[in-house]
PDB file of N, CA and C in Angstrom:
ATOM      1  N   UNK A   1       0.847  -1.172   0.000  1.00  0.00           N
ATOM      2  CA  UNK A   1       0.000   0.000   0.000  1.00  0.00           C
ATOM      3  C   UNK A   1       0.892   1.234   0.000  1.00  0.00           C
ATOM      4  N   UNK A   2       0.827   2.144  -0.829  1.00  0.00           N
ATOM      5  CA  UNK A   2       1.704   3.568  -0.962  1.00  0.00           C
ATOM      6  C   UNK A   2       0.924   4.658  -0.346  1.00  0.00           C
ATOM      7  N   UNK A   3       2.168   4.972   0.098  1.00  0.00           N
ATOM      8  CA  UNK A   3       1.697   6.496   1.420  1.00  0.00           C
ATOM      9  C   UNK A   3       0.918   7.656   0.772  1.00  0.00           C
ATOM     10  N   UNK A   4      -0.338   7.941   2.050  1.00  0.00           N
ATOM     11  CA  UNK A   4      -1.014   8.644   1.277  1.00  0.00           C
ATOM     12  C   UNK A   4      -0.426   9.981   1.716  1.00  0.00           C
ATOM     13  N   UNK A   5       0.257  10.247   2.141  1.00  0.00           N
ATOM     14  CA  UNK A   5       1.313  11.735   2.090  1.00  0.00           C
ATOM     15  C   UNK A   5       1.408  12.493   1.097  1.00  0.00           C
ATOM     16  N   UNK A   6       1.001  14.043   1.063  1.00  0.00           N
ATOM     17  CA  UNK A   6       1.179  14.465   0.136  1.00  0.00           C
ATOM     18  C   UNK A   6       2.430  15.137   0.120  1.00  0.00           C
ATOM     19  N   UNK A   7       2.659  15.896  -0.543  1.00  0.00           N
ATOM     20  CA  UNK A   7       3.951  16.804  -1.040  1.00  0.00           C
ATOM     21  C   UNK A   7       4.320  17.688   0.747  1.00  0.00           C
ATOM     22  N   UNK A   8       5.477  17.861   1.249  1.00  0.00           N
ATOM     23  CA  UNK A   8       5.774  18.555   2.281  1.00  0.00           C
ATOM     24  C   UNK A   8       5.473  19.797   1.953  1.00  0.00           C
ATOM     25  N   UNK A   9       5.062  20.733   3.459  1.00  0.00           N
ATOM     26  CA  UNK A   9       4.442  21.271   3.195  1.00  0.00           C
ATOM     27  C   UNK A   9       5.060  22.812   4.242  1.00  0.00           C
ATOM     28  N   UNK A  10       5.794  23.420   4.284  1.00  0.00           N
ATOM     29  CA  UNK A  10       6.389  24.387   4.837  1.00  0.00           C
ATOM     30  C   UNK A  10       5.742  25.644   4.825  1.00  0.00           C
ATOM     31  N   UNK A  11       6.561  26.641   6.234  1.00  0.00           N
ATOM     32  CA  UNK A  11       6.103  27.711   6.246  1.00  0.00           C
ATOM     33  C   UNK A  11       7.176  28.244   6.811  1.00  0.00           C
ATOM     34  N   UNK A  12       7.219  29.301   5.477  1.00  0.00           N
ATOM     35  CA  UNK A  12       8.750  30.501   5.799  1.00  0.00           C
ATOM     36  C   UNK A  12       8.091  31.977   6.226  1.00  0.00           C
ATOM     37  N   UNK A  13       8.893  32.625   7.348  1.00  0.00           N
ATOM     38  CA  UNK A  13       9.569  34.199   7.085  1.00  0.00           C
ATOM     39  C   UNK A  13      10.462  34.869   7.045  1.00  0.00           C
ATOM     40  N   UNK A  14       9.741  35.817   5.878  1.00  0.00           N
ATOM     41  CA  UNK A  14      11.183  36.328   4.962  1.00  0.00           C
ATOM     42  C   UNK A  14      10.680  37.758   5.509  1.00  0.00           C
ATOM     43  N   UNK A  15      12.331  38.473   6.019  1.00  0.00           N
ATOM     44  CA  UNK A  15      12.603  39.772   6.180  1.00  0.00           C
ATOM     45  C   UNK A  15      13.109  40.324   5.297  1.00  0.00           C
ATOM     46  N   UNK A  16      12.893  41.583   4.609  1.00  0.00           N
ATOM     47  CA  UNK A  16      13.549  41.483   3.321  1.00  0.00           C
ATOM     48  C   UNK A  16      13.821  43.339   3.664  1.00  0.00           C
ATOM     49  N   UNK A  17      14.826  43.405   3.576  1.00  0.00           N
ATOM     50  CA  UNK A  17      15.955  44.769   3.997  1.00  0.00           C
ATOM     51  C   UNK A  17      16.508  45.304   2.630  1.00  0.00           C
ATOM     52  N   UNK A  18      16.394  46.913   2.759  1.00  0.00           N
ATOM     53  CA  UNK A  18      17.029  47.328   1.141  1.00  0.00           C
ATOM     54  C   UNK A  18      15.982  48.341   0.683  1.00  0.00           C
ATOM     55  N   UNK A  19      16.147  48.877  -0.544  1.00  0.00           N
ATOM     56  CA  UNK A  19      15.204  50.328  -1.233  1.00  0.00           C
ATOM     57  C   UNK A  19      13.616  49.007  -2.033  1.00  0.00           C
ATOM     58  N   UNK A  20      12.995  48.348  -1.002  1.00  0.00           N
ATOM     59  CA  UNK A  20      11.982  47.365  -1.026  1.00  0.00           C
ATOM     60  C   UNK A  20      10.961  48.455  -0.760  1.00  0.00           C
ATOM     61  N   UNK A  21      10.241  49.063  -0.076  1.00  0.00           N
ATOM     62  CA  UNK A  21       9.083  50.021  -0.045  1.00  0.00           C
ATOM     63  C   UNK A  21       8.567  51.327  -0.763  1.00  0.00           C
ATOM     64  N   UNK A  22       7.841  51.229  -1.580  1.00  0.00           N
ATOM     65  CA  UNK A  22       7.356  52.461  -2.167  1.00  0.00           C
ATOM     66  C   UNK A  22       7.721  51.921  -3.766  1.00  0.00           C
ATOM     67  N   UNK A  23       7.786  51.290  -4.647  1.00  0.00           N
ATOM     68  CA  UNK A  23       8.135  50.420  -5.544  1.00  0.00           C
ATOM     69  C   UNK A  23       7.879  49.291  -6.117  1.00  0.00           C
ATOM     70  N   UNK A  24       6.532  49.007  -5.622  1.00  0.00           N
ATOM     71  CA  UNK A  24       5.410  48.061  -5.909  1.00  0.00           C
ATOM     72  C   UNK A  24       5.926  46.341  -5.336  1.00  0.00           C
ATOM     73  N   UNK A  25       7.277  46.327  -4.041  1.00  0.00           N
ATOM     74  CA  UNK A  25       7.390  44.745  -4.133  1.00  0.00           C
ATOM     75  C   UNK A  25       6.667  43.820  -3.787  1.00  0.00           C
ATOM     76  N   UNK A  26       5.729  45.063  -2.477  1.00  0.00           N
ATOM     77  CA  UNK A  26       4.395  44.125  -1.825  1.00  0.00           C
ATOM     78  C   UNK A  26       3.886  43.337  -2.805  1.00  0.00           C
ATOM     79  N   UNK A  27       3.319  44.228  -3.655  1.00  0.00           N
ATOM     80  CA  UNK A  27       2.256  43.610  -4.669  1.00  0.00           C
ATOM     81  C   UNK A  27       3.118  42.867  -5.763  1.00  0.00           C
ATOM     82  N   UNK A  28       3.963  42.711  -5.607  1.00  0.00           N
ATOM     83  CA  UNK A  28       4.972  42.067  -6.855  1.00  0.00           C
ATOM     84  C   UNK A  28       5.231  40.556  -6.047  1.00  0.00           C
ATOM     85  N   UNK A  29       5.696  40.551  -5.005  1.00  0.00           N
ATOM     86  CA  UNK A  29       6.064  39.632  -3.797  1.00  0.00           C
ATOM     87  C   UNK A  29       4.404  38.543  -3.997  1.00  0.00           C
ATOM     88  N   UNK A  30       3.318  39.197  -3.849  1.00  0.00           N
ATOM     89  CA  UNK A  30       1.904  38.598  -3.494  1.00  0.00           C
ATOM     90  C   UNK A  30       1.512  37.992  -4.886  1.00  0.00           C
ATOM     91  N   UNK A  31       1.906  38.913  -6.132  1.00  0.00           N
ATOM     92  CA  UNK A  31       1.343  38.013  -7.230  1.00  0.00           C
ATOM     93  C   UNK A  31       2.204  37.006  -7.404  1.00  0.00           C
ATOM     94  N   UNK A  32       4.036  36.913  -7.186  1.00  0.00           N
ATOM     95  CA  UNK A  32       4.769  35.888  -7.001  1.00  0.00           C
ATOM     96  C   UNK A  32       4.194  34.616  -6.638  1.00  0.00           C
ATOM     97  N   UNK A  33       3.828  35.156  -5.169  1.00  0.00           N
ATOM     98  CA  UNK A  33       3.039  33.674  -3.989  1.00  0.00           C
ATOM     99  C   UNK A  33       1.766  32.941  -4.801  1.00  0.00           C
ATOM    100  N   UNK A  34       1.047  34.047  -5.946  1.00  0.00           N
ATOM    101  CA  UNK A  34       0.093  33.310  -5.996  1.00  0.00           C
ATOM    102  C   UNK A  34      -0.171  32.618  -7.181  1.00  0.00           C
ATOM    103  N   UNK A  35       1.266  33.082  -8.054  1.00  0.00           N
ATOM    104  CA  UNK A  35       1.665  32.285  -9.113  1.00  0.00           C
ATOM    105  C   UNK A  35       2.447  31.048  -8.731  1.00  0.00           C
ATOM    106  N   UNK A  36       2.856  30.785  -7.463  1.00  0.00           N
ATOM    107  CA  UNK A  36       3.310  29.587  -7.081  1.00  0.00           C
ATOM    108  C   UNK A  36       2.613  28.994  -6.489  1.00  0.00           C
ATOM    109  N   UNK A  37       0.857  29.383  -5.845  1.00  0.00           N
ATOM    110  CA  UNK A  37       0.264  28.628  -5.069  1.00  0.00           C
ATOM    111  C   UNK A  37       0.796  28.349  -3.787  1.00  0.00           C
ATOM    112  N   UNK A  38       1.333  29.328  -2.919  1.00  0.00           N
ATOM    113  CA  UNK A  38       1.577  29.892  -1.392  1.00  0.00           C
ATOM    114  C   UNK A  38       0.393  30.309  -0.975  1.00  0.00           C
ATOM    115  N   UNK A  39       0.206  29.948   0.416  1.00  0.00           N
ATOM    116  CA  UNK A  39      -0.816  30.901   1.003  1.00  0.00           C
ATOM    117  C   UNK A  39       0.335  31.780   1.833  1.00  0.00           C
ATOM    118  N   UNK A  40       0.168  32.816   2.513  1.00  0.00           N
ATOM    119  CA  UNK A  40       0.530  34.009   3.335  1.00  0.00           C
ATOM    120  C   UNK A  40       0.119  35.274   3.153  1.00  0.00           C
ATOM    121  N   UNK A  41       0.934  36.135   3.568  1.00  0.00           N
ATOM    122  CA  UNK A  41       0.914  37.891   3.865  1.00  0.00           C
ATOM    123  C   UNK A  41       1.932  38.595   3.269  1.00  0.00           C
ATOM    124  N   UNK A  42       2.083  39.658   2.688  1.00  0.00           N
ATOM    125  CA  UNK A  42       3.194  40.510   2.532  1.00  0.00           C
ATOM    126  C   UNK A  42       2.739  41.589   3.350  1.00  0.00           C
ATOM    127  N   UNK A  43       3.582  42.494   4.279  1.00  0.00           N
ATOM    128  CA  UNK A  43       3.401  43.294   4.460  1.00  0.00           C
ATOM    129  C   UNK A  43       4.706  44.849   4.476  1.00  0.00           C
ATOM    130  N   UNK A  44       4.400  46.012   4.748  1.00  0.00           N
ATOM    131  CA  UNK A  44       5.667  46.744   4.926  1.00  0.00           C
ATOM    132  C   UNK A  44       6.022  46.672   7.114  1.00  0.00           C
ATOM    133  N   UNK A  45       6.959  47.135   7.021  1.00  0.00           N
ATOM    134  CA  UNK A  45       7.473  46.879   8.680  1.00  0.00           C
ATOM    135  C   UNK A  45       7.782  48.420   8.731  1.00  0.00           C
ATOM    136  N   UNK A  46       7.571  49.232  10.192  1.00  0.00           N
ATOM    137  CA  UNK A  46       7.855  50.214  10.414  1.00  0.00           C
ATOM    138  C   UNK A  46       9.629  50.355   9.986  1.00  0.00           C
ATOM    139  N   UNK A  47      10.460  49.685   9.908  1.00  0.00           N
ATOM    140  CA  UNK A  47      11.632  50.083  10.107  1.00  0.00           C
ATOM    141  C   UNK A  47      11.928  49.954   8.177  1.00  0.00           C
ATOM    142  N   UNK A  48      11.276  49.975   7.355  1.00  0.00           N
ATOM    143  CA  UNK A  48      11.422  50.263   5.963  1.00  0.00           C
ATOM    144  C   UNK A  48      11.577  48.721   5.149  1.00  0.00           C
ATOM    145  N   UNK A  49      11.590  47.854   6.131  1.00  0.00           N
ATOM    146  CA  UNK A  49      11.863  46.166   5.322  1.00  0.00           C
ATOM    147  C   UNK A  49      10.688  45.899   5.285  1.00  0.00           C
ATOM    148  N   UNK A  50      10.377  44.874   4.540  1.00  0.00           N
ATOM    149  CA  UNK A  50       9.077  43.888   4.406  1.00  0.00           C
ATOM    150  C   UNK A  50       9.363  42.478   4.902  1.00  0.00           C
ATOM    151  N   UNK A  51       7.837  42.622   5.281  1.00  0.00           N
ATOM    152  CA  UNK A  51       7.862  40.641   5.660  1.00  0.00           C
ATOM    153  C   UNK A  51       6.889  40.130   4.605  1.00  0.00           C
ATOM    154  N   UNK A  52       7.029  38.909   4.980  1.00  0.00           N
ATOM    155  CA  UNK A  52       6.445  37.928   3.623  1.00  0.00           C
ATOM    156  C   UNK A  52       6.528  36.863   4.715  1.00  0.00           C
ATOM    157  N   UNK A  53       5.565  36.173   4.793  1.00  0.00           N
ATOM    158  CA  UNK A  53       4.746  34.827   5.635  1.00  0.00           C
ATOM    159  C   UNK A  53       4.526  34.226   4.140  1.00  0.00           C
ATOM    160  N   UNK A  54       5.121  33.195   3.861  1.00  0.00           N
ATOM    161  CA  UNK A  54       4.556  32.256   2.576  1.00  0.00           C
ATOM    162  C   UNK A  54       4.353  30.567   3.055  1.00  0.00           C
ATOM    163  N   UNK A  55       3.397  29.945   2.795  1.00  0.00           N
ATOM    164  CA  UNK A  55       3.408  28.570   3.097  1.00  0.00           C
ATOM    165  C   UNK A  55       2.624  27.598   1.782  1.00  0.00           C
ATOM    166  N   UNK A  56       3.405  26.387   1.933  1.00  0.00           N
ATOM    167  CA  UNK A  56       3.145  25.838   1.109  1.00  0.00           C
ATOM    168  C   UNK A  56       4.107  24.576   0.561  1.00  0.00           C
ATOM    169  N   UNK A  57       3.907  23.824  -0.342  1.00  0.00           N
ATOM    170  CA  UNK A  57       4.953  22.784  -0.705  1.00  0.00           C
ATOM    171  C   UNK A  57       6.502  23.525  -0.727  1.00  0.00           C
ATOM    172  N   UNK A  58       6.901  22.853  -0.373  1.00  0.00           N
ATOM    173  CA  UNK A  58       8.849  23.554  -0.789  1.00  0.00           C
ATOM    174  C   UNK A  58       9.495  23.875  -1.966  1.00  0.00           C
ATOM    175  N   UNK A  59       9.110  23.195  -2.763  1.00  0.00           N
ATOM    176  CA  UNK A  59       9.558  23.922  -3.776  1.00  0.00           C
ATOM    177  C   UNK A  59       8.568  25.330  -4.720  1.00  0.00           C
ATOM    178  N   UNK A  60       7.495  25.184  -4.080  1.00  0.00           N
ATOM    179  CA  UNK A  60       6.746  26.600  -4.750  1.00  0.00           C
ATOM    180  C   UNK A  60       7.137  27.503  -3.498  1.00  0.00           C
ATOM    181  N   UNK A  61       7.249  27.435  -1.859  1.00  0.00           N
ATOM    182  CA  UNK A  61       7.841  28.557  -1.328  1.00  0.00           C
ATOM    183  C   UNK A  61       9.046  28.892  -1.766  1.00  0.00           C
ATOM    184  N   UNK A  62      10.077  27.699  -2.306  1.00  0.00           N
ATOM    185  CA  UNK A  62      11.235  28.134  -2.912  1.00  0.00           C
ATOM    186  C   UNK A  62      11.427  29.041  -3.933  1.00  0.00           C
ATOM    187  N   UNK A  63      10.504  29.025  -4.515  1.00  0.00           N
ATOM    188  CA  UNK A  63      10.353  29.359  -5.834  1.00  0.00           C
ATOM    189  C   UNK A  63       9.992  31.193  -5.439  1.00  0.00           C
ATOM    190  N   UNK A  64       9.143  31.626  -4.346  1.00  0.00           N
ATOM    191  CA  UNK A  64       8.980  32.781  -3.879  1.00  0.00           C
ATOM    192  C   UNK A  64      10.201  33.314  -2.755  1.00  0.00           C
ATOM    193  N   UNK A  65      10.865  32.429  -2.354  1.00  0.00           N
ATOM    194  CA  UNK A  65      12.127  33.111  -1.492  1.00  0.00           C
ATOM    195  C   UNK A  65      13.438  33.531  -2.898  1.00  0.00           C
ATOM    196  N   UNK A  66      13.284  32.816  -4.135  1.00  0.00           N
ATOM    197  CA  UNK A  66      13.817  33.049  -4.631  1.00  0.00           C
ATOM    198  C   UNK A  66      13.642  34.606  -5.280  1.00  0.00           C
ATOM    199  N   UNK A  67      11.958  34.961  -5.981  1.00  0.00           N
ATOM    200  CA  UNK A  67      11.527  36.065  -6.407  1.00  0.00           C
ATOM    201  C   UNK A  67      12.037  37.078  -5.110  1.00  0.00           C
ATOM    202  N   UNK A  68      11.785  36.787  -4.227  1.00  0.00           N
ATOM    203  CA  UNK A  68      11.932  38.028  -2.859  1.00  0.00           C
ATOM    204  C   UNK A  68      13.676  38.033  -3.525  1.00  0.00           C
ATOM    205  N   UNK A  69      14.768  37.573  -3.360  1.00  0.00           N
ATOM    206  CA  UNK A  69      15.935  37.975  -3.576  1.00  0.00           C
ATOM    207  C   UNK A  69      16.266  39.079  -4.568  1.00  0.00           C
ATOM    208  N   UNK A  70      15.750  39.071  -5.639  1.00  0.00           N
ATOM    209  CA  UNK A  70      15.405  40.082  -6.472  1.00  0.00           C
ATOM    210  C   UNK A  70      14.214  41.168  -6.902  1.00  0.00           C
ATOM    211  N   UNK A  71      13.299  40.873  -6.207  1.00  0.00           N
ATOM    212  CA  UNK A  71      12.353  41.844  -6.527  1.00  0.00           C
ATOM    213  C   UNK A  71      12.430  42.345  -7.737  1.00  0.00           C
ATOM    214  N   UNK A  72      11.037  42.845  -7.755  1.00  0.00           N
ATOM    215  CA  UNK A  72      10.503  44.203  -9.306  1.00  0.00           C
ATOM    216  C   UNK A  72      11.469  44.707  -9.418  1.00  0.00           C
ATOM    217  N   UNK A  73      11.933  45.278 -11.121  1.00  0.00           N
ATOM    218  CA  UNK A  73      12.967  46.241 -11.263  1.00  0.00           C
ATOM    219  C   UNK A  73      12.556  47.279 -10.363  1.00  0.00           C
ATOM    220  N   UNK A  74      13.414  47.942 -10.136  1.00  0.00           N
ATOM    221  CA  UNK A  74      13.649  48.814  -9.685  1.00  0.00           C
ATOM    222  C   UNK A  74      14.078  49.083  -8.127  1.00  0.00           C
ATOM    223  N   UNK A  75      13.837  47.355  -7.684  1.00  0.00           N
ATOM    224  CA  UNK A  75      13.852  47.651  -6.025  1.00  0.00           C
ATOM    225  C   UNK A  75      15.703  47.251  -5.816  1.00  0.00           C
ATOM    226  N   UNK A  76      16.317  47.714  -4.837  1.00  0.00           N
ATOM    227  CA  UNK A  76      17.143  47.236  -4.611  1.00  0.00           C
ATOM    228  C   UNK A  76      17.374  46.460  -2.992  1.00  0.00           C
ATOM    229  N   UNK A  77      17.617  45.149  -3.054  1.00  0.00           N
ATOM    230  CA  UNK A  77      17.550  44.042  -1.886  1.00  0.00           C
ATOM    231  C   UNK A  77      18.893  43.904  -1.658  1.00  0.00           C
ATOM    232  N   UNK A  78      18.865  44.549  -0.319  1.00  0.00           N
ATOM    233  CA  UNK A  78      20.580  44.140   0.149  1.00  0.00           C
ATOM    234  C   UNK A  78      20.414  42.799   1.020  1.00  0.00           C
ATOM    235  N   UNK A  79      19.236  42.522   1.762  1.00  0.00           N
ATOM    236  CA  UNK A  79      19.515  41.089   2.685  1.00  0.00           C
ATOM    237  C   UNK A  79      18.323  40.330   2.646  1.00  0.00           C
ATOM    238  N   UNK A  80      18.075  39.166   2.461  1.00  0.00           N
ATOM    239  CA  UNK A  80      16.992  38.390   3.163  1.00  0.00           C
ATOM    240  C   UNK A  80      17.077  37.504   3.716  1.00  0.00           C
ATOM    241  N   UNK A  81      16.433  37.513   4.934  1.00  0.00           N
ATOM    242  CA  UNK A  81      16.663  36.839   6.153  1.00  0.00           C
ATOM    243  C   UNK A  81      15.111  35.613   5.870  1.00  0.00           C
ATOM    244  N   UNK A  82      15.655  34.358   5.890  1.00  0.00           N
ATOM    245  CA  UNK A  82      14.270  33.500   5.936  1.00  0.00           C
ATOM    246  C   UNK A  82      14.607  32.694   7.096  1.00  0.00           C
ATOM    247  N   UNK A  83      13.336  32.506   7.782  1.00  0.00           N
ATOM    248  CA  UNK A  83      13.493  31.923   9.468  1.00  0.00           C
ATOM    249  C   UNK A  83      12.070  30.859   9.038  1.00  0.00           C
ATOM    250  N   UNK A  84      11.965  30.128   9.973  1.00  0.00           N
ATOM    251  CA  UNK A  84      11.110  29.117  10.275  1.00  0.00           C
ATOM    252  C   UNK A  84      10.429  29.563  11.172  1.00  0.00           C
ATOM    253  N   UNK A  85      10.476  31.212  11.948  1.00  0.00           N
ATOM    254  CA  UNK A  85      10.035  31.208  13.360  1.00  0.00           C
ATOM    255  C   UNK A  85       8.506  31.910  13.110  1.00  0.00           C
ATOM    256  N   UNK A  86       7.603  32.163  13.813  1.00  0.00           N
ATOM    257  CA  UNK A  86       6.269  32.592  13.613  1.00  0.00           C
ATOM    258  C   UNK A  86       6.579  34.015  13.102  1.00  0.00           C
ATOM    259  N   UNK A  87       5.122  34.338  12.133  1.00  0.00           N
ATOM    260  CA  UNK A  87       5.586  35.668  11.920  1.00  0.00           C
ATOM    261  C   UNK A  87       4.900  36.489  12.885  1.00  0.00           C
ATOM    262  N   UNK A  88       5.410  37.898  12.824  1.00  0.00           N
ATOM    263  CA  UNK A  88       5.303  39.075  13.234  1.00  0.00           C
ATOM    264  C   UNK A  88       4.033  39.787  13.768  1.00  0.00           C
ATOM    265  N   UNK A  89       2.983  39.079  12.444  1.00  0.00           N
ATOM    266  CA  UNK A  89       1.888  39.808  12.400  1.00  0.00           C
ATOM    267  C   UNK A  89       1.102  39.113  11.260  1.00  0.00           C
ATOM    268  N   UNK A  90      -0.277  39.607  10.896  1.00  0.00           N
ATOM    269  CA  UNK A  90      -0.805  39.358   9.644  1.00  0.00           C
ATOM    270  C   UNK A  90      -1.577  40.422   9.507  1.00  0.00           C
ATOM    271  N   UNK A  91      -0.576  41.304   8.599  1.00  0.00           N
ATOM    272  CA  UNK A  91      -1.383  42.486   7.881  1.00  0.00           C
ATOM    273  C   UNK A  91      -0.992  42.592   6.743  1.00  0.00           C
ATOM    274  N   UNK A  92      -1.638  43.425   5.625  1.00  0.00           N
ATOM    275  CA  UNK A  92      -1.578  43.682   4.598  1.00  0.00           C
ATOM    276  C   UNK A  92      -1.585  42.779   3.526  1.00  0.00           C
ATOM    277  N   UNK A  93      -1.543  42.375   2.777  1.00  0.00           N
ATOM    278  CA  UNK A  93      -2.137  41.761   1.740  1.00  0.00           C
ATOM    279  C   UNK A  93      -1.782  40.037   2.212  1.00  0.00           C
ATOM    280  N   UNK A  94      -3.176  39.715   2.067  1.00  0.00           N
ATOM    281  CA  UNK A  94      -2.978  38.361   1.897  1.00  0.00           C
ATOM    282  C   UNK A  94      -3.403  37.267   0.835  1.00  0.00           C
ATOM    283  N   UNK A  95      -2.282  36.286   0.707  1.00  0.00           N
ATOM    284  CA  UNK A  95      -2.766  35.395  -0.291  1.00  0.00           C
ATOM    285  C   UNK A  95      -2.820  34.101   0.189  1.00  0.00           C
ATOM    286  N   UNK A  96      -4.141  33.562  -0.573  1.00  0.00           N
ATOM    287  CA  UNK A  96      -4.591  32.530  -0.350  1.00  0.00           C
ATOM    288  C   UNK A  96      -4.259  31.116  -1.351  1.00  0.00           C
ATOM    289  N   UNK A  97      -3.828  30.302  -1.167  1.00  0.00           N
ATOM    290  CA  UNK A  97      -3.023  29.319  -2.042  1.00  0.00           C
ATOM    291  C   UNK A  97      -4.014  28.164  -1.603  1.00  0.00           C
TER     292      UNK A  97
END
């Protein structure tokens, strides 16, 4: 009898540090997630970084930690930090996967 297990199923947050706000990444970040079929949040953080809560099989969150490294032209990303630890909050845009 073969396991009825589906595909693993993860949940990342990504801090994402750099000229990320005011430059459409929220909404660039969210259509990412939902072209990979993630559920989560993007949001902006008082201190000018964004978070991103994405969950989902591993290789489609992969596939969005990868988009966060580069963002929309125009943004420039100096760090992203991805943790396993709970996020922050749940505000601002959410997607449903």
């Amino acid at each position: 009898m073969g396991s009825t297990d589906g595909p693993t199923r993860v949940q990342r947050r990504l801090r994402i540090e750099g000229a990320v706000q005011g430059i459409g990444y929220r909404a660039g970040c969210a259509r990412a997630a939902e072209r990979a079929g993630v559920a989560g949040h993007v949001r902006n953080l008082p201190d000018r970084s964004v978070e991103a809560v994405v969950e989902g099989t591993t290789d489609a969150v992969e596939a969005v930690v990868a988009w966060c490294r580069t963002g929309p032209e125009g943004a420039r990303v100096d760090r992203v930090e991805v943790t396993d630890e709970a996020p922050t909050g749940n505000a601002g845009f959410a997607v449903r996967g």
